[in-house]
N, C-alpha and C. Protein backbone atom coordinates (compact mmCIF):
# COMPACT_ATOMS: atom_id res chain seq x y z
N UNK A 1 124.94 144.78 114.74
CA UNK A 1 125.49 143.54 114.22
C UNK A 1 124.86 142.34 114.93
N UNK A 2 124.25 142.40 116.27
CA UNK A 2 124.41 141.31 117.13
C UNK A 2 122.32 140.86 116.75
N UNK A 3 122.02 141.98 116.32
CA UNK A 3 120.51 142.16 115.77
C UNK A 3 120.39 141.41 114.63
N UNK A 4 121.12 141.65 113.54
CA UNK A 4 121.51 141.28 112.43
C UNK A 4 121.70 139.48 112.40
N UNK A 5 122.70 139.24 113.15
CA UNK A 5 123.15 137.79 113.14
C UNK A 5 121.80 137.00 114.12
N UNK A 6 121.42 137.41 114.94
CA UNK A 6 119.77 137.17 115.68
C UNK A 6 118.71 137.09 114.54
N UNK A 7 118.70 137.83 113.63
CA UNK A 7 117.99 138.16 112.72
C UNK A 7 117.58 136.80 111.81
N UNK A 8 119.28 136.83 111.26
CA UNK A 8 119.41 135.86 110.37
C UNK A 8 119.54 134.55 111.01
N UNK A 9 119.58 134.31 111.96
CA UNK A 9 119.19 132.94 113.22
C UNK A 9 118.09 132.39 113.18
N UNK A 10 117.11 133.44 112.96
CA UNK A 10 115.89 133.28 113.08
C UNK A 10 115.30 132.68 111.77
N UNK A 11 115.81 133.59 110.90
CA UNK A 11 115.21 133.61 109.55
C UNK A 11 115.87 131.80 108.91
N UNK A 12 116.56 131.29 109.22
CA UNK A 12 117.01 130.01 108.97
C UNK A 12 116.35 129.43 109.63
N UNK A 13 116.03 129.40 110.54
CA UNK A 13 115.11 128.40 111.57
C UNK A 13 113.63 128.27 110.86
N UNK A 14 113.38 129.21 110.54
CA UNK A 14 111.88 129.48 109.84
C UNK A 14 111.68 129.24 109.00
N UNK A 15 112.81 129.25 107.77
CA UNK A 15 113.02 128.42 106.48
C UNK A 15 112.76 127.08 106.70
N UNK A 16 113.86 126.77 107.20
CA UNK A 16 113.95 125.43 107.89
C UNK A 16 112.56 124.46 108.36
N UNK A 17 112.14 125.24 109.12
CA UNK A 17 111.11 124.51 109.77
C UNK A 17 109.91 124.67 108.83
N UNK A 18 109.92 125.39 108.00
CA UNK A 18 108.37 125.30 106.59
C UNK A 18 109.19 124.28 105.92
N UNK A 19 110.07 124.41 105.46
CA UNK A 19 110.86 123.17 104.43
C UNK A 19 110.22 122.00 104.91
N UNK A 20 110.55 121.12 106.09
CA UNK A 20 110.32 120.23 107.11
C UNK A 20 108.82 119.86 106.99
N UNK A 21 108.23 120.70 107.30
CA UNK A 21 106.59 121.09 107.97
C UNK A 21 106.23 120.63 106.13
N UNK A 22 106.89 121.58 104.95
CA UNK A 22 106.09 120.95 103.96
C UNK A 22 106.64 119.33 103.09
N UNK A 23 107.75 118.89 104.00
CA UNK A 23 108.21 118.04 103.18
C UNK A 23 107.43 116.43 103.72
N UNK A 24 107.04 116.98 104.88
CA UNK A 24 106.27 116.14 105.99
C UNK A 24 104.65 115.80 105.52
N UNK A 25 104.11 116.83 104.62
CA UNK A 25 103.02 116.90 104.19
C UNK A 25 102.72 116.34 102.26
N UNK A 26 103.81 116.63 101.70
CA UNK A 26 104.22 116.14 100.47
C UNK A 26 103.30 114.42 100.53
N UNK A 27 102.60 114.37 99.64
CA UNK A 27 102.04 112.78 99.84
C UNK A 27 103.50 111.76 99.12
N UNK A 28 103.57 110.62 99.69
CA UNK A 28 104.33 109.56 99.48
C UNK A 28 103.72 108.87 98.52
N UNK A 29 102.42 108.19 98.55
CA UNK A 29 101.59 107.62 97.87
C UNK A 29 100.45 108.13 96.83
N UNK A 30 100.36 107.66 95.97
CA UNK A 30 98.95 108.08 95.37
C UNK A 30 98.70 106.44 94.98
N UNK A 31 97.01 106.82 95.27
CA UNK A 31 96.41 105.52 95.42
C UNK A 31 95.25 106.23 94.41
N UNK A 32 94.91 105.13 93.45
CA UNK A 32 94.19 105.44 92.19
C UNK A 32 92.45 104.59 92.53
N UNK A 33 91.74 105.06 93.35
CA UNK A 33 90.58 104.31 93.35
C UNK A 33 89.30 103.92 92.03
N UNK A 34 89.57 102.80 91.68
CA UNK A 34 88.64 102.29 90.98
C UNK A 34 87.31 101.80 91.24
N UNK A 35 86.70 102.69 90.57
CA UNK A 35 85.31 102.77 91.14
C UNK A 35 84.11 102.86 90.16
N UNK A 36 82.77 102.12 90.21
CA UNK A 36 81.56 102.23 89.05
C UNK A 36 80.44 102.41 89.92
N UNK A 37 79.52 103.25 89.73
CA UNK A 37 78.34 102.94 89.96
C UNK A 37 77.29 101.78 89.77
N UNK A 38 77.90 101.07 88.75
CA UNK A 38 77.21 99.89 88.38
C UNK A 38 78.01 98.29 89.21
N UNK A 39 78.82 99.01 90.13
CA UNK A 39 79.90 97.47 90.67
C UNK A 39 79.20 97.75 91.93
N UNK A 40 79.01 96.04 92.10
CA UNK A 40 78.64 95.78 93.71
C UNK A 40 79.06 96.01 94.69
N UNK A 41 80.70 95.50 94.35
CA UNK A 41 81.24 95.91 95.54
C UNK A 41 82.04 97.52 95.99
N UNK A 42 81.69 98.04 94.95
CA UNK A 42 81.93 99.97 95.31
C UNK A 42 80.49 99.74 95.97
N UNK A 43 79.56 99.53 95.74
CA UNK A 43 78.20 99.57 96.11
C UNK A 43 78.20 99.60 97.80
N UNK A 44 78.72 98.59 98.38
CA UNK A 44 78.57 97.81 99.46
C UNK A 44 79.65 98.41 100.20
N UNK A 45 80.53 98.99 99.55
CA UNK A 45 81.76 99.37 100.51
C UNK A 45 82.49 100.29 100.28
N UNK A 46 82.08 101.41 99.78
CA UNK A 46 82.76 102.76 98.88
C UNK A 46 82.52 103.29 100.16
N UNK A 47 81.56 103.79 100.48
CA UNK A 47 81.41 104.96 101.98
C UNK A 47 82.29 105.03 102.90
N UNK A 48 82.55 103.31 103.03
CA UNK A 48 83.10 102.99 104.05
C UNK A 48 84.23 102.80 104.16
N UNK A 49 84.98 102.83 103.00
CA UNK A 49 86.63 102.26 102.58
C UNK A 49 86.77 104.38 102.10
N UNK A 50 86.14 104.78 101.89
CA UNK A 50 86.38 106.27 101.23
C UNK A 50 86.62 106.82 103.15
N UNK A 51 85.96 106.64 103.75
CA UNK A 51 86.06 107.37 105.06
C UNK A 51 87.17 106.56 105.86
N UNK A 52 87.32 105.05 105.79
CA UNK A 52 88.81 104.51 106.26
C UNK A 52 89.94 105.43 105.76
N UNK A 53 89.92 105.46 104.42
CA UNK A 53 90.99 106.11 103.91
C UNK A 53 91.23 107.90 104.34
N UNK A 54 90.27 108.31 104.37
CA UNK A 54 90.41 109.68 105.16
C UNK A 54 90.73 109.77 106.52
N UNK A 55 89.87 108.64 107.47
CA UNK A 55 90.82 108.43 108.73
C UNK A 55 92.39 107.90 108.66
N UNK A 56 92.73 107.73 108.07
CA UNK A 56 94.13 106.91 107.65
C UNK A 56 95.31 107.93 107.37
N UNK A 57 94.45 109.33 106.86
CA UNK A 57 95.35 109.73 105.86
C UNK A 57 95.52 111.37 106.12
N UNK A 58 95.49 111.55 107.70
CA UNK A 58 96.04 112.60 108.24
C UNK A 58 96.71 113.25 107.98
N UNK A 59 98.30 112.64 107.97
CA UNK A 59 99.35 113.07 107.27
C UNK A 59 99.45 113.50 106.46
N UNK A 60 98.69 113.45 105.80
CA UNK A 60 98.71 113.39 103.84
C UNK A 60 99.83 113.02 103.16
N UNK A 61 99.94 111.90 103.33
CA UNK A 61 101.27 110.72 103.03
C UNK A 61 100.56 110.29 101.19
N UNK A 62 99.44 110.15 101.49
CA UNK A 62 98.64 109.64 100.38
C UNK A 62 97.88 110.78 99.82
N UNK A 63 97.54 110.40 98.58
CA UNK A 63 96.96 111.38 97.66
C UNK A 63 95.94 110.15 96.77
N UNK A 64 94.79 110.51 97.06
CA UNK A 64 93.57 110.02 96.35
C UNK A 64 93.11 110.48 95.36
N UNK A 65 92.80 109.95 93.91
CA UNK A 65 92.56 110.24 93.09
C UNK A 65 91.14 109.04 92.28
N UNK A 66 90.40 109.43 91.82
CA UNK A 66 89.14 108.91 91.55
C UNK A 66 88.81 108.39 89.84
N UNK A 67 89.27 106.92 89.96
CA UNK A 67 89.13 107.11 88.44
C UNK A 67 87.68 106.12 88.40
N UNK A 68 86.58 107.01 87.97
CA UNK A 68 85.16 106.59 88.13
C UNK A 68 85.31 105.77 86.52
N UNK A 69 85.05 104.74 87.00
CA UNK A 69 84.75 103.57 85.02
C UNK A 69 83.65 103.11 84.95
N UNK A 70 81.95 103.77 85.54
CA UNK A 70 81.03 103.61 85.33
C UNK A 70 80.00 103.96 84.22
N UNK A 71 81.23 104.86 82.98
CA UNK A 71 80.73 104.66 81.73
C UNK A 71 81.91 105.47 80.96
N UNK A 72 81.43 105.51 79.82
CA UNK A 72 82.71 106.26 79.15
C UNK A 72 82.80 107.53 79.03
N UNK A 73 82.15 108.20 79.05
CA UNK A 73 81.95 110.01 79.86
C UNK A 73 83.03 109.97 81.46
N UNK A 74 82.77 109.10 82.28
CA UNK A 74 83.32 109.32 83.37
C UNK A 74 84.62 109.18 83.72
N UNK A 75 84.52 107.73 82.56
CA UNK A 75 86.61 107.73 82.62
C UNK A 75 86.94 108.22 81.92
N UNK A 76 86.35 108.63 80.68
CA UNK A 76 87.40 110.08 79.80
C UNK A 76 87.74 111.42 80.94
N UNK A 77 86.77 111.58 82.17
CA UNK A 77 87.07 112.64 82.80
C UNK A 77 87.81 112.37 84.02
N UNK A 78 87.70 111.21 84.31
CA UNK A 78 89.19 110.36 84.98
C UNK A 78 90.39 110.12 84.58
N UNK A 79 90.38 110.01 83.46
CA UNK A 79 91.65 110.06 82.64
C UNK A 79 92.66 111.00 82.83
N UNK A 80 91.69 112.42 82.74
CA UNK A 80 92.58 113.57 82.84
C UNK A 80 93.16 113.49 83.92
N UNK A 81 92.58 113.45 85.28
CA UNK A 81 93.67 113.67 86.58
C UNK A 81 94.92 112.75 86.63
N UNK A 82 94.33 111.02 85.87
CA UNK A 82 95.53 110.10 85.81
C UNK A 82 96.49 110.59 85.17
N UNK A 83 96.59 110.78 83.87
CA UNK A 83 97.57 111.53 83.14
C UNK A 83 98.26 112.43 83.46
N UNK A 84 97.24 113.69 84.33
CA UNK A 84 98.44 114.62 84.92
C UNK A 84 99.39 114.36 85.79
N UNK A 85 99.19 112.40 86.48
CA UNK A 85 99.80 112.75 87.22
C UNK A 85 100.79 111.23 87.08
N UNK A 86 100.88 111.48 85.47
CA UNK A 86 101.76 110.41 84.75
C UNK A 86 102.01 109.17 84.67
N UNK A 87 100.49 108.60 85.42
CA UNK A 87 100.13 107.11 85.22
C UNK A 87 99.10 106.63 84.15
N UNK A 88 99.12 107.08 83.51
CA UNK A 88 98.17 106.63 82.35
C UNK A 88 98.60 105.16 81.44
N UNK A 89 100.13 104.98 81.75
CA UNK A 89 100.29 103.73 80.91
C UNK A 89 100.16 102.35 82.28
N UNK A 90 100.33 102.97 83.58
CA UNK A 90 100.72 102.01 84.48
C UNK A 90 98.90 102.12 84.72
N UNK A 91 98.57 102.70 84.61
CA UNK A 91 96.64 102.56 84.74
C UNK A 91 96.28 100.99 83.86
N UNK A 92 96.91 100.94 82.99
CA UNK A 92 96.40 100.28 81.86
C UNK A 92 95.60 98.74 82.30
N UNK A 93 96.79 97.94 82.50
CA UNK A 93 96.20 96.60 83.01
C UNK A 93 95.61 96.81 84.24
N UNK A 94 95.13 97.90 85.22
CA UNK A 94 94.31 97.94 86.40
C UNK A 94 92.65 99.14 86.31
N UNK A 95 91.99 97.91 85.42
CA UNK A 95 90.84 98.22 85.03
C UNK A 95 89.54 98.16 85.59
N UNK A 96 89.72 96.75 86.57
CA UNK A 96 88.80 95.87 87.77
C UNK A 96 88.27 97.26 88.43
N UNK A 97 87.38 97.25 89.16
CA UNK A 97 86.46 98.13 89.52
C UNK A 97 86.71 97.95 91.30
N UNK A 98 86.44 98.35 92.14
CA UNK A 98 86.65 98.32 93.64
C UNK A 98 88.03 97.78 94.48
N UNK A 99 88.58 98.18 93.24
CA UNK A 99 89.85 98.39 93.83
C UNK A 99 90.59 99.77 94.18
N UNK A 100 91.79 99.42 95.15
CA UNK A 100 93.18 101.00 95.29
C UNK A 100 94.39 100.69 94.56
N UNK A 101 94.85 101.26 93.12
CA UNK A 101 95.99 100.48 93.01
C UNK A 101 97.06 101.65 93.65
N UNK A 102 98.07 101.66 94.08
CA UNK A 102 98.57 102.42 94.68
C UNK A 102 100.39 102.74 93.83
N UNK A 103 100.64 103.45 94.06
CA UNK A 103 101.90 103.81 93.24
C UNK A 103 102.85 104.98 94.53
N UNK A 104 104.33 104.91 94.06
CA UNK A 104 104.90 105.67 94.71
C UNK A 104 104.74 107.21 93.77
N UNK A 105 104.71 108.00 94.87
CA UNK A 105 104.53 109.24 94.20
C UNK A 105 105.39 109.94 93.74
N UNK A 106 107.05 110.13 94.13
CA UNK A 106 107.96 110.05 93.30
C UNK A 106 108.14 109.14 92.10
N UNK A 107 108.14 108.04 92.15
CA UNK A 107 108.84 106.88 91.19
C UNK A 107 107.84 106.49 90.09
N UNK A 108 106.33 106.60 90.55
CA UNK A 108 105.28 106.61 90.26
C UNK A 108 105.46 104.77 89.27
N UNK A 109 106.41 104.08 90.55
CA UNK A 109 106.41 102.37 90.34
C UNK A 109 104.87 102.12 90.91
N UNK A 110 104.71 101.08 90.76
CA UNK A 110 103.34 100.31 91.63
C UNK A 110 103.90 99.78 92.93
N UNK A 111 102.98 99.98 93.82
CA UNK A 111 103.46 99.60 95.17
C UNK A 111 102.99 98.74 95.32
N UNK A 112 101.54 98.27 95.21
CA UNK A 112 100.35 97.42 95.95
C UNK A 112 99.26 97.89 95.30
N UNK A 113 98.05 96.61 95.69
CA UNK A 113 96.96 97.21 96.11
C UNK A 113 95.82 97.16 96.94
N UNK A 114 95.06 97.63 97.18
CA UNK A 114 93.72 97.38 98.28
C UNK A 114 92.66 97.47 97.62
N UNK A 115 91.64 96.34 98.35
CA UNK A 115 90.30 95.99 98.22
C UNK A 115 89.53 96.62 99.01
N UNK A 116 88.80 97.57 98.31
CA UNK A 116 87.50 98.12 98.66
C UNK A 116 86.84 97.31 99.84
N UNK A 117 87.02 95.93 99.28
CA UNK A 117 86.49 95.38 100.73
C UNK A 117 87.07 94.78 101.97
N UNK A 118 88.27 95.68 101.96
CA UNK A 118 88.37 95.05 103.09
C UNK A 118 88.27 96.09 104.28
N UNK A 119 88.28 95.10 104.85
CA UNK A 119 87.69 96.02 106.71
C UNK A 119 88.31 97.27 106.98
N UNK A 120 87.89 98.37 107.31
CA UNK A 120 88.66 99.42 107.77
C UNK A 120 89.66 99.29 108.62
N UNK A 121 89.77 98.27 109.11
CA UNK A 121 91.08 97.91 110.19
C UNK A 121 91.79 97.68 109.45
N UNK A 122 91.93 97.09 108.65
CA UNK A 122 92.51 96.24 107.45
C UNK A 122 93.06 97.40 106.40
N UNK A 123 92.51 98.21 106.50
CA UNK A 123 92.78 99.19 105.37
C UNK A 123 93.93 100.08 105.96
N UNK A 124 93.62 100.75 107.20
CA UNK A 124 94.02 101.39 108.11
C UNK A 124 95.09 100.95 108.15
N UNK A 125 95.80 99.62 108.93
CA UNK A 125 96.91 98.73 108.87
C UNK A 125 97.87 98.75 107.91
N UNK A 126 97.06 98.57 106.62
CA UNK A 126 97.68 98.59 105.30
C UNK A 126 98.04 99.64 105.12
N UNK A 127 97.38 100.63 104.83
CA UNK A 127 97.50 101.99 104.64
C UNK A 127 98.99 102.69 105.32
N UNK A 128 99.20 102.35 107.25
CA UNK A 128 99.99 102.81 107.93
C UNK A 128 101.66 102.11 107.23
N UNK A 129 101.45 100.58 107.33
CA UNK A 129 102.51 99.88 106.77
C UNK A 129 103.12 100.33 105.29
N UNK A 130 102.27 100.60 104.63
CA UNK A 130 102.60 101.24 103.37
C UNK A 130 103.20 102.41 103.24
N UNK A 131 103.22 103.39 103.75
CA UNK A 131 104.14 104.98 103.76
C UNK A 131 104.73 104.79 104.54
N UNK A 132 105.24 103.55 105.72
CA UNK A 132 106.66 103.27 106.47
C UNK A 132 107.23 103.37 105.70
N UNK A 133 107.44 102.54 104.47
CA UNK A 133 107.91 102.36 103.42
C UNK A 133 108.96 103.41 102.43
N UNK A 134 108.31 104.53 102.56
CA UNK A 134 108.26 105.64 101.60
C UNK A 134 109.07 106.65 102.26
């Protein structure tokens, strides 16, 4: 009996702590990057705002998704991930190119958004302040 109730001690704790461990990992945000091969400023600052955002995004608070509008082949195949993930009408008026528009990932409201160009400090900052939030 005393094995048993040890047993099941355990086995709650372990539940418990994956529950936790995956609820901790669940992204808060999805941030919809708008992006062309033909825009200057993805040009000038995609590498560098794509690798801010990966330093930023440890946690995996955020969830990045790529909607390329550098021709119409690319956003028909951007489309699909938006849609699956039930922003296709809130996509609509955020068409501009080198931008993050960002949305809650439950509520899938608009939160904000970020400029490609701004400084990785800047992004970073933003980025952290933003899933306080969430």
């Amino acid at each position: 009996m005393k094995n048993l109730k040890l047993a099941m001690t355990v086995s709650i704790f372990t539940i418990l702590f994956s529950v936790n461990a995956f609820a901790q990992s669940a992204p808060k945000i999805i941030a919809v990057i708008n992006k062309a091969n033909w825009c200057s400023v993805c040009k000038a600052n995609e590498e560098r705002a794509m690798a801010a955002f990966k330093e930023n995004n440890k946690d995996g608070a955020y969830r990045f998704v790529v909607n390329d509008l550098s021709n119409a082949e690319t956003a028909k195949k951007s489309a699909v991930a938006i849609n699956q993930l039930g922003l296709t009408k809130l996509m609509e008026p955020y068409q501009a190119t080198g931008i993050v528009c960002l949305f809650d990932a439950k509520t899938k409201k608009p939160i904000n958004q970020l400029l490609m160009s701004l400084s990785s400090e800047d992004i970073g900052r933003a980025m952290a302040m933003l899933k306080k939030d969430r």
